[in-house]
C-alpha atoms as a PDB file:
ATOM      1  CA  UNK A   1       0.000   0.000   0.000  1.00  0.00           C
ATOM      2  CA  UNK A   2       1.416   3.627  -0.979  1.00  0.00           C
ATOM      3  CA  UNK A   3       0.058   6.930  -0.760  1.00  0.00           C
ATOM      4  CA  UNK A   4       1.325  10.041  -1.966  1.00  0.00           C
ATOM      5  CA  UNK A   5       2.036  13.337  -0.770  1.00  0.00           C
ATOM      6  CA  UNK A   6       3.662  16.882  -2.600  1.00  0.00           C
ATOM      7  CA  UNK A   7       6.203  19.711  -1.603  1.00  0.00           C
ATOM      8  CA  UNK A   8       7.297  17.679   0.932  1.00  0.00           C
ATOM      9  CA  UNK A   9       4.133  16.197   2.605  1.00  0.00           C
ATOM     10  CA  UNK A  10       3.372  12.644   3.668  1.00  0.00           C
ATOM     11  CA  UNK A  11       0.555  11.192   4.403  1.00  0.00           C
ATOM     12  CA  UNK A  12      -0.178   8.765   7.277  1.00  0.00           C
ATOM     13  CA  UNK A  13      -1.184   5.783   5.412  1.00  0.00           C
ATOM     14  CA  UNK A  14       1.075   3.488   7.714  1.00  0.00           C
ATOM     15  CA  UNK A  15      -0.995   4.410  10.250  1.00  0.00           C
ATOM     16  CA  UNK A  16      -3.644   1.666  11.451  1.00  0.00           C
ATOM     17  CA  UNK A  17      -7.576   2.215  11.526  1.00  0.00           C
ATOM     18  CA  UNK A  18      -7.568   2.427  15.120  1.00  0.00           C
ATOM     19  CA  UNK A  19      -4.124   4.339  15.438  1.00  0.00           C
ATOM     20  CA  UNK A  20      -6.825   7.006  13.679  1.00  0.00           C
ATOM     21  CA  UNK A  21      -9.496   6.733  15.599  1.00  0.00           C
ATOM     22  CA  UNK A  22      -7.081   7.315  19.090  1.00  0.00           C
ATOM     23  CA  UNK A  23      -5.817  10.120  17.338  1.00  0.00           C
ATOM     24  CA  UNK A  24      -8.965  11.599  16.804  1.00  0.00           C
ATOM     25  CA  UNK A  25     -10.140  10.391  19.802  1.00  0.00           C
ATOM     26  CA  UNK A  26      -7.393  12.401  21.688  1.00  0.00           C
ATOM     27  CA  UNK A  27      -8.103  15.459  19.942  1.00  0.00           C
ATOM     28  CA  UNK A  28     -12.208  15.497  20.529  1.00  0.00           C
ATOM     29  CA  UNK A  29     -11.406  15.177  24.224  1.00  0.00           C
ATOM     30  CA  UNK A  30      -8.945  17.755  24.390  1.00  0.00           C
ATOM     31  CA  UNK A  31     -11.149  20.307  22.795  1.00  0.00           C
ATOM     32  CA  UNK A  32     -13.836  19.065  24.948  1.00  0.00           C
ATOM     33  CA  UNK A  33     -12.291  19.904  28.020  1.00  0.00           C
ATOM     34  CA  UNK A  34     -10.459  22.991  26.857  1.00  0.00           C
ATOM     35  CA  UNK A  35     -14.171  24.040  26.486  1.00  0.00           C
ATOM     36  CA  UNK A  36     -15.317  22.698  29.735  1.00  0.00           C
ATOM     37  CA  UNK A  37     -11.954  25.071  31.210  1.00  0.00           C
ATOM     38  CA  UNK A  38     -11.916  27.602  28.549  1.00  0.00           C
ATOM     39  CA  UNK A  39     -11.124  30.170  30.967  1.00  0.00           C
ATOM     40  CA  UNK A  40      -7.881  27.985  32.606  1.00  0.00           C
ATOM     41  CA  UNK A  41      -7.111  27.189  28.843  1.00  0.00           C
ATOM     42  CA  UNK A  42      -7.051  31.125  28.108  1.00  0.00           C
ATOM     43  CA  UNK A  43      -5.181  32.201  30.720  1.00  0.00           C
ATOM     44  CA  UNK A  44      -2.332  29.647  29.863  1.00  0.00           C
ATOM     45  CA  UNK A  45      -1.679  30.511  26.640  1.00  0.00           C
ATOM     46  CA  UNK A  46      -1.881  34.738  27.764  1.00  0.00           C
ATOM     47  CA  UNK A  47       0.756  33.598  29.968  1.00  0.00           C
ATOM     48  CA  UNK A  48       2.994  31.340  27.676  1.00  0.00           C
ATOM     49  CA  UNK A  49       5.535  33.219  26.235  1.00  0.00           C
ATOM     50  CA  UNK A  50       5.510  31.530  22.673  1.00  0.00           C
ATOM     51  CA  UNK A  51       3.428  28.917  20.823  1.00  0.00           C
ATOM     52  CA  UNK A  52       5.360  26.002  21.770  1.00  0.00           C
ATOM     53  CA  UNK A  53       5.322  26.972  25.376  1.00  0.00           C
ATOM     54  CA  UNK A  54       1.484  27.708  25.403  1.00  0.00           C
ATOM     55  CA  UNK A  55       1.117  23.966  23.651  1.00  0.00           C
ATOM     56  CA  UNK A  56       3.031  22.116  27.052  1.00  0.00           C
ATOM     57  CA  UNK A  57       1.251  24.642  28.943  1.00  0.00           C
ATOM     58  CA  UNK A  58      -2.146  23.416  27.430  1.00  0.00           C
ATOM     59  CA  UNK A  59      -0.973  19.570  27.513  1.00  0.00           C
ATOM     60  CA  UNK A  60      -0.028  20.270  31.137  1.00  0.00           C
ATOM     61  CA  UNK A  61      -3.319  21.514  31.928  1.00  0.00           C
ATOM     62  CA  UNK A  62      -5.508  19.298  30.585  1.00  0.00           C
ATOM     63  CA  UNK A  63      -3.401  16.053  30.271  1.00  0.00           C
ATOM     64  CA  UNK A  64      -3.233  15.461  26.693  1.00  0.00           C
ATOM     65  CA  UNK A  65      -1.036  14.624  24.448  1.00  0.00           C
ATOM     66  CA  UNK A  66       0.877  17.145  22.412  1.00  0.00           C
ATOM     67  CA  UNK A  67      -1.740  16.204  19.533  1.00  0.00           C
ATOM     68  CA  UNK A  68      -4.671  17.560  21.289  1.00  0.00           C
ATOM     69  CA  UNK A  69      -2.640  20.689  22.964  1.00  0.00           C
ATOM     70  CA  UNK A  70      -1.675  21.652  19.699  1.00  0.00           C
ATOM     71  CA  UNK A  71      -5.282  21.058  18.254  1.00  0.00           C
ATOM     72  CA  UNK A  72      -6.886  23.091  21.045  1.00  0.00           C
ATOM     73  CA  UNK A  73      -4.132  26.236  19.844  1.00  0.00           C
ATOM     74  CA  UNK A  74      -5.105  25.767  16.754  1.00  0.00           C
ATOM     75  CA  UNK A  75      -9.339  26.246  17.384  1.00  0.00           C
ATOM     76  CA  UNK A  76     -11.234  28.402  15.974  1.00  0.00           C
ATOM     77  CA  UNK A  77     -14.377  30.721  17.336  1.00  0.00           C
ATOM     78  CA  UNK A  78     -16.763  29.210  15.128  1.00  0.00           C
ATOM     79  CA  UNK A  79     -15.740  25.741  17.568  1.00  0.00           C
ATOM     80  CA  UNK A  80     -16.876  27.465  20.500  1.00  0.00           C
ATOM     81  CA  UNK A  81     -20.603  27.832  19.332  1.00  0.00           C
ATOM     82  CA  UNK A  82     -23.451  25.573  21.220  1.00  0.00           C
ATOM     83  CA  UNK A  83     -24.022  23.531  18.022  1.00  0.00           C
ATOM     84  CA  UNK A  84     -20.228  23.138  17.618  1.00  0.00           C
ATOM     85  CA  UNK A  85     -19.905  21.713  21.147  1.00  0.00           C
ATOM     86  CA  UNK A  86     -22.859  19.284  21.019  1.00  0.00           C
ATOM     87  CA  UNK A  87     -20.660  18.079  17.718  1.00  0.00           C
ATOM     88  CA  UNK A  88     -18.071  17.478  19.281  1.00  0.00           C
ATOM     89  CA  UNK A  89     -19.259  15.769  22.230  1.00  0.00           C
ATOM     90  CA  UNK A  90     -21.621  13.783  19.969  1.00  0.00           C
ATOM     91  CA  UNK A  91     -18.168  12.731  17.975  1.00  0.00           C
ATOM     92  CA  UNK A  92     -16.195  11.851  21.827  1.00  0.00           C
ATOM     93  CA  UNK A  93     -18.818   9.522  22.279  1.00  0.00           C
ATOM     94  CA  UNK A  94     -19.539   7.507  18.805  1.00  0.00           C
ATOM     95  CA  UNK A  95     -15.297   7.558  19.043  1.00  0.00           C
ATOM     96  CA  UNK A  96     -15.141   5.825  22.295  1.00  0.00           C
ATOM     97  CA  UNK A  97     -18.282   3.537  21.303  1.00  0.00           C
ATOM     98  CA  UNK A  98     -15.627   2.581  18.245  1.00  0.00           C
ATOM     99  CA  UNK A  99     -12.722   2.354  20.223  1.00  0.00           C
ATOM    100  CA  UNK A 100     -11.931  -1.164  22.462  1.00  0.00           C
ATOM    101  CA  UNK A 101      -8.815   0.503  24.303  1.00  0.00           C
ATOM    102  CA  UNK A 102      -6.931   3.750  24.944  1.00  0.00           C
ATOM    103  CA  UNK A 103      -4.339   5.241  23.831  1.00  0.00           C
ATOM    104  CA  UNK A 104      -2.128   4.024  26.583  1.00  0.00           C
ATOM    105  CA  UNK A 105      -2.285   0.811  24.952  1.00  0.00           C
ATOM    106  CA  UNK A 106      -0.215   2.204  22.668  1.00  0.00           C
ATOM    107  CA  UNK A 107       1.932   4.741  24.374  1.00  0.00           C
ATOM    108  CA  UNK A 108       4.370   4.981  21.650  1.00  0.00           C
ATOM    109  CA  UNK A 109       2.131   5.874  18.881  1.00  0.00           C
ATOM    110  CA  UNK A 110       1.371   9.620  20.237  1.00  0.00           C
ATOM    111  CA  UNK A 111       5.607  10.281  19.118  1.00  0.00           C
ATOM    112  CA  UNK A 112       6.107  11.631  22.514  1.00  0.00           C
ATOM    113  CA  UNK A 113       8.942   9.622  23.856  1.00  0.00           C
ATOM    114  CA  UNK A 114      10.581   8.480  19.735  1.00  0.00           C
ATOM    115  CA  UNK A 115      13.123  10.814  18.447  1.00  0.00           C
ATOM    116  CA  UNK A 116      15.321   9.701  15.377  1.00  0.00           C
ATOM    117  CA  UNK A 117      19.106  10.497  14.290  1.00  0.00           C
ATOM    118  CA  UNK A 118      21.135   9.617  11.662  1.00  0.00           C
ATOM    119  CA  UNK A 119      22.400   6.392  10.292  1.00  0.00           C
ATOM    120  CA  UNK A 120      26.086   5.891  11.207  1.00  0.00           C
ATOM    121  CA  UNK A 121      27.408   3.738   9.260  1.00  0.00           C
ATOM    122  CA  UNK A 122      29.753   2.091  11.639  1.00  0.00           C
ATOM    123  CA  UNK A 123      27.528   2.453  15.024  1.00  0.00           C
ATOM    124  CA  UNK A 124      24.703   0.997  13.688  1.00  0.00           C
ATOM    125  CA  UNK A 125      25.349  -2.135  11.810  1.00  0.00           C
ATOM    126  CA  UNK A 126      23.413  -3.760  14.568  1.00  0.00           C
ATOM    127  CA  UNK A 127      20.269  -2.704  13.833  1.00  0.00           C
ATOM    128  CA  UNK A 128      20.527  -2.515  10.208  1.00  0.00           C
ATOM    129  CA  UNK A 129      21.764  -5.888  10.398  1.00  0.00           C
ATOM    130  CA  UNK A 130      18.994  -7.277  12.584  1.00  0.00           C
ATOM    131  CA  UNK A 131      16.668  -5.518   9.941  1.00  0.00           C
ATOM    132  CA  UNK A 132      18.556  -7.222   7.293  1.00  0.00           C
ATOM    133  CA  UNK A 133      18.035 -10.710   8.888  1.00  0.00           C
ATOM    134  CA  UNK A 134      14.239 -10.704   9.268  1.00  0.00           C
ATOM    135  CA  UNK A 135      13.291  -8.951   5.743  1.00  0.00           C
ATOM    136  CA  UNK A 136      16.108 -10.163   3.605  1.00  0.00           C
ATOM    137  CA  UNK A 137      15.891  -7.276   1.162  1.00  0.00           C
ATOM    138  CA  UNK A 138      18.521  -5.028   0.184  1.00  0.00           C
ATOM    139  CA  UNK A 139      18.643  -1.907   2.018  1.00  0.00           C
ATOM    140  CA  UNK A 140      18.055   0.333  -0.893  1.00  0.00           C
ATOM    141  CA  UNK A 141      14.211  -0.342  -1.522  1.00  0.00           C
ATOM    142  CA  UNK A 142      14.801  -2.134  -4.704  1.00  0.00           C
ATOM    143  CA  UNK A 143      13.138  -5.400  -3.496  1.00  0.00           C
ATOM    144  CA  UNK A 144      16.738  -7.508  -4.520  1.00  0.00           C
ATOM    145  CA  UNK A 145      18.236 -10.090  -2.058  1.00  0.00           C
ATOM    146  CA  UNK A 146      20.720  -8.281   0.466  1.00  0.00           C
ATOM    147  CA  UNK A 147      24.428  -8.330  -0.040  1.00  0.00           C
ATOM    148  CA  UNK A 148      26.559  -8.105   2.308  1.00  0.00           C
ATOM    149  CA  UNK A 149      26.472  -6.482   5.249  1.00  0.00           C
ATOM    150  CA  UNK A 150      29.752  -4.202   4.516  1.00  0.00           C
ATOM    151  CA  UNK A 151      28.876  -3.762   1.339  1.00  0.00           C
ATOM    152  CA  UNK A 152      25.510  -2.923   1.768  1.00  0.00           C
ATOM    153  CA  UNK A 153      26.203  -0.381   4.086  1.00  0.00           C
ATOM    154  CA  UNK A 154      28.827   1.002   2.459  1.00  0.00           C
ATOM    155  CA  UNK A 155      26.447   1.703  -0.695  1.00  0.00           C
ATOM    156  CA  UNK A 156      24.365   3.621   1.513  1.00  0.00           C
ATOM    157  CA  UNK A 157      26.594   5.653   3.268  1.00  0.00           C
ATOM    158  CA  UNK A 158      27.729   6.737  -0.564  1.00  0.00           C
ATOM    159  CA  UNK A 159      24.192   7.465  -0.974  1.00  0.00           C
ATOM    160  CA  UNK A 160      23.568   9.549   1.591  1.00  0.00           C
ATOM    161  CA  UNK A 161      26.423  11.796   0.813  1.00  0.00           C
ATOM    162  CA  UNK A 162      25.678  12.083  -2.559  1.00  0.00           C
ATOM    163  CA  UNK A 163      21.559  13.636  -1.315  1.00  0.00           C
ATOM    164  CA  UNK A 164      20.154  10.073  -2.952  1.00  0.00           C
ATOM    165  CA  UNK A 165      19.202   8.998   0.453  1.00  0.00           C
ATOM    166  CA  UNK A 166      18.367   9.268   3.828  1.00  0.00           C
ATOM    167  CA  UNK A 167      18.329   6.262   6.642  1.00  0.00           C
ATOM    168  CA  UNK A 168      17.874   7.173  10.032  1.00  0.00           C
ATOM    169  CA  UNK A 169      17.747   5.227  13.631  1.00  0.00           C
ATOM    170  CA  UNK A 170      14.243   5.024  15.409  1.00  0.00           C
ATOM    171  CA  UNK A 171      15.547   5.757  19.451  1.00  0.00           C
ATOM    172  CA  UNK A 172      13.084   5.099  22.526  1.00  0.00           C
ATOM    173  CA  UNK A 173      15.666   7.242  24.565  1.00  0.00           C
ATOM    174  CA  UNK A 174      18.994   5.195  23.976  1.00  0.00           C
ATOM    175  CA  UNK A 175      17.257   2.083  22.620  1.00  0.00           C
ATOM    176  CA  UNK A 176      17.553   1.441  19.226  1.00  0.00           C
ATOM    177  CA  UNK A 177      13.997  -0.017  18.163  1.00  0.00           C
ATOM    178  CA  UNK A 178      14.023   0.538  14.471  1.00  0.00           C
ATOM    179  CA  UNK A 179      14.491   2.340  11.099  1.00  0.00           C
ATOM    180  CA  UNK A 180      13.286   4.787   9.147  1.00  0.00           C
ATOM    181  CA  UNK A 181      14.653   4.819   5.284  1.00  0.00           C
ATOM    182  CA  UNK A 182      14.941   7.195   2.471  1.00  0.00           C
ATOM    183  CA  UNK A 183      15.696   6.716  -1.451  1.00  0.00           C
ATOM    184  CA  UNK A 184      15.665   8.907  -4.278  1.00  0.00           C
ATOM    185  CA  UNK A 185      14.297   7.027  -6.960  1.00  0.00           C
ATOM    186  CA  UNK A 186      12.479   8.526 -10.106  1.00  0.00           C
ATOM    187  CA  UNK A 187      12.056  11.685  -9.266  1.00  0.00           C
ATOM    188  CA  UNK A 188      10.485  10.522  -6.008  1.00  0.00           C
ATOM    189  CA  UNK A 189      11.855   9.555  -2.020  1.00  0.00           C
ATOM    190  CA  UNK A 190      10.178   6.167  -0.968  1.00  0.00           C
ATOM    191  CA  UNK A 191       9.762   6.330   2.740  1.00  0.00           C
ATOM    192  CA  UNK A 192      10.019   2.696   4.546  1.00  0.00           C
ATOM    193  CA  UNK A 193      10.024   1.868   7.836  1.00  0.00           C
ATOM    194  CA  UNK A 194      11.213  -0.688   9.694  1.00  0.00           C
ATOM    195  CA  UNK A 195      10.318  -1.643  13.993  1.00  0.00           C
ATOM    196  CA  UNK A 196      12.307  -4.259  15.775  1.00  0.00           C
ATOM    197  CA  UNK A 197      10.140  -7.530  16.756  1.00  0.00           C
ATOM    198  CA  UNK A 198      11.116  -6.825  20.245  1.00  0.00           C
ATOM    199  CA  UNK A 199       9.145  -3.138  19.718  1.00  0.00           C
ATOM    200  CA  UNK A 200       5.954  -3.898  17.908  1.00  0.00           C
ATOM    201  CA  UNK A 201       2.226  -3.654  18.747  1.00  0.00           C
ATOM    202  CA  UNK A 202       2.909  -0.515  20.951  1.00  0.00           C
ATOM    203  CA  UNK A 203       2.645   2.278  18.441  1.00  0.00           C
ATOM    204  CA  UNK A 204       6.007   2.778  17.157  1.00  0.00           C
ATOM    205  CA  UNK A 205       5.745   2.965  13.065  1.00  0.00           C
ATOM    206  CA  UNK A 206       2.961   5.302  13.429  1.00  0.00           C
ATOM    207  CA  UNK A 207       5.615   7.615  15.703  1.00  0.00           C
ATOM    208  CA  UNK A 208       8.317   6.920  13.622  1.00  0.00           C
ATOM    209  CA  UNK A 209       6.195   7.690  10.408  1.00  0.00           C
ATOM    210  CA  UNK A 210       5.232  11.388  12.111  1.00  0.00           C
ATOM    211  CA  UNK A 211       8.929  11.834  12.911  1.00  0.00           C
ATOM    212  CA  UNK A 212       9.945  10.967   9.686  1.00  0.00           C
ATOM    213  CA  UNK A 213       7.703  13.980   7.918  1.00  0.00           C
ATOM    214  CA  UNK A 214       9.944  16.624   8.899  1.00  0.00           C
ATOM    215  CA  UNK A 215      13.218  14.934   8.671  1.00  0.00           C
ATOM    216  CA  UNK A 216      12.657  13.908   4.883  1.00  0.00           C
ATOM    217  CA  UNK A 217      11.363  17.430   4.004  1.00  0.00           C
ATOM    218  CA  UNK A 218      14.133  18.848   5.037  1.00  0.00           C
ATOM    219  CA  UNK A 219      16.646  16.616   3.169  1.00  0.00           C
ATOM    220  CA  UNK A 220      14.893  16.290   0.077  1.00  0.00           C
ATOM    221  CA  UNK A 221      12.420  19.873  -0.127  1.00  0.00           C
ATOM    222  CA  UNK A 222       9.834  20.028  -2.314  1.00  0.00           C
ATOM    223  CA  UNK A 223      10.017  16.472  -3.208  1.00  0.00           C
ATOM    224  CA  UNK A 224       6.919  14.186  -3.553  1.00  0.00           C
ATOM    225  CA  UNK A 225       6.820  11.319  -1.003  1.00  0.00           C
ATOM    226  CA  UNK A 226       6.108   8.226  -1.604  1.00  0.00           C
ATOM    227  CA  UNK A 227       5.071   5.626   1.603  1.00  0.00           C
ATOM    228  CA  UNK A 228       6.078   2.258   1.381  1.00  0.00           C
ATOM    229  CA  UNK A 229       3.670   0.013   3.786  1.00  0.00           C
ATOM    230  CA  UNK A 230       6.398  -1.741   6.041  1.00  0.00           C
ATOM    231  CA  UNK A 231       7.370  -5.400   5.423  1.00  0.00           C
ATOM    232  CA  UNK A 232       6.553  -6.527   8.613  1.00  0.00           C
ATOM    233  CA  UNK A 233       4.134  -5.254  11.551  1.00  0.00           C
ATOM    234  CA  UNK A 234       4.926  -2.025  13.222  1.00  0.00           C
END
């Protein structure tokens, strides 16, 4: 499955039906209760001193996730009309009528705790090589058997200096748990990603696929994206 996005969007296709409906989920609640405490709400973001300040302020207050914070900031007057309200609580409910668990279920998927860095060529040939074991593709998205290790790390190291490529490490604090990957191929940059056995089921390639949106704009701008669904479970 693939979907495509332009100047430098992706979209979350990766992203499961229910990964959706907790997102959504999270954001109808935390504009429900920022209009329950609309007053609180206010007051916190008079007092921040920037937008991203006034978003942790907002999460703080109402114990959301950044998602919802950042959707409450981003409101609009005509959401703070009765009908508008009585929407939105109408959607809360038929969303946690749909819903069979919470989003602490999976805690990983909000991208809170995932950050990713670069590929380094000689500090991570573990997880590239774990990667390499399970899927037994090459490492450049062209579907052929993997070479060797060396080599095939090697060839994408040359890649990434030459701006045909991008491969970065997915890091739960100093835990490797997967990889995202990056080619320049036609015109286009097919995104992949990859989550360690150990690390599925809680979320991860949906964080890892929000993560990766702003990393591969900024190496390849303006580029159309092109999402490859994952070879194995995220």
């Amino acid at each position: 499955m693939t979907a495509r996005g332009g100047g430098g969007l992706i979209y979350d296709v990766a992203m499961t039906d229910h990964d959706r409906a907790a997102d959504r989920r999270e954001i109808t609640n935390a504009l429900h209760s920022a209009l329950e405490r609309r007053h609180e709400v206010l007051d916190a973001i008079v007092e921040a001193s920037d937008r991203d300040a006034a978003v942790a302020a907002i999460a703080e207050l109402l114990g959301t996730a950044t998602l919802g914070a950042q959707a409450v900031m981003g409101m609009s007057f005509a959401q703070l009309t009765k009908d508008a309200r009585r929407a939105n609580q109408s959607e809360l409910e038929d969303l946690n009528n749909q819903l069979t668990f919470t989003l602490s279920d999976r805690p990983a998927s909000s991208g809170e705790t995932l950050g990713l860095r670069p590929f380094d060529g000689a500090g991570d040939s573990d997880i590239f090589a774990a990667r390499t074991d399970e899927i037994g593709a090459a490492g450049d998205g062209s579907g052929g058997p993997a070479g060797g290790l060396d080599d095939e790390i090697a060839s994408a190291v040359d890649r990434v200096h030459a701006e045909e490529a991008a491969w970065f490490v997915a890091l739960e604090g100093s835990d490797k748990i997967g990889m995202v990957f990056g080619e320049l191929i036609g015109g286009e940059v097919n995104v992949r990603i990859w989550i360690h056995p150990e690390h599925r089921k809680k979320g991860y390639g949906t964080a890892a696929l929000r993560a990766s949106r702003t990393e591969m704009a900024s190496h390849f701008p303006g580029v159309p994206m092109v999402i490859r669904a994952p070879g194995a479970p995220a």
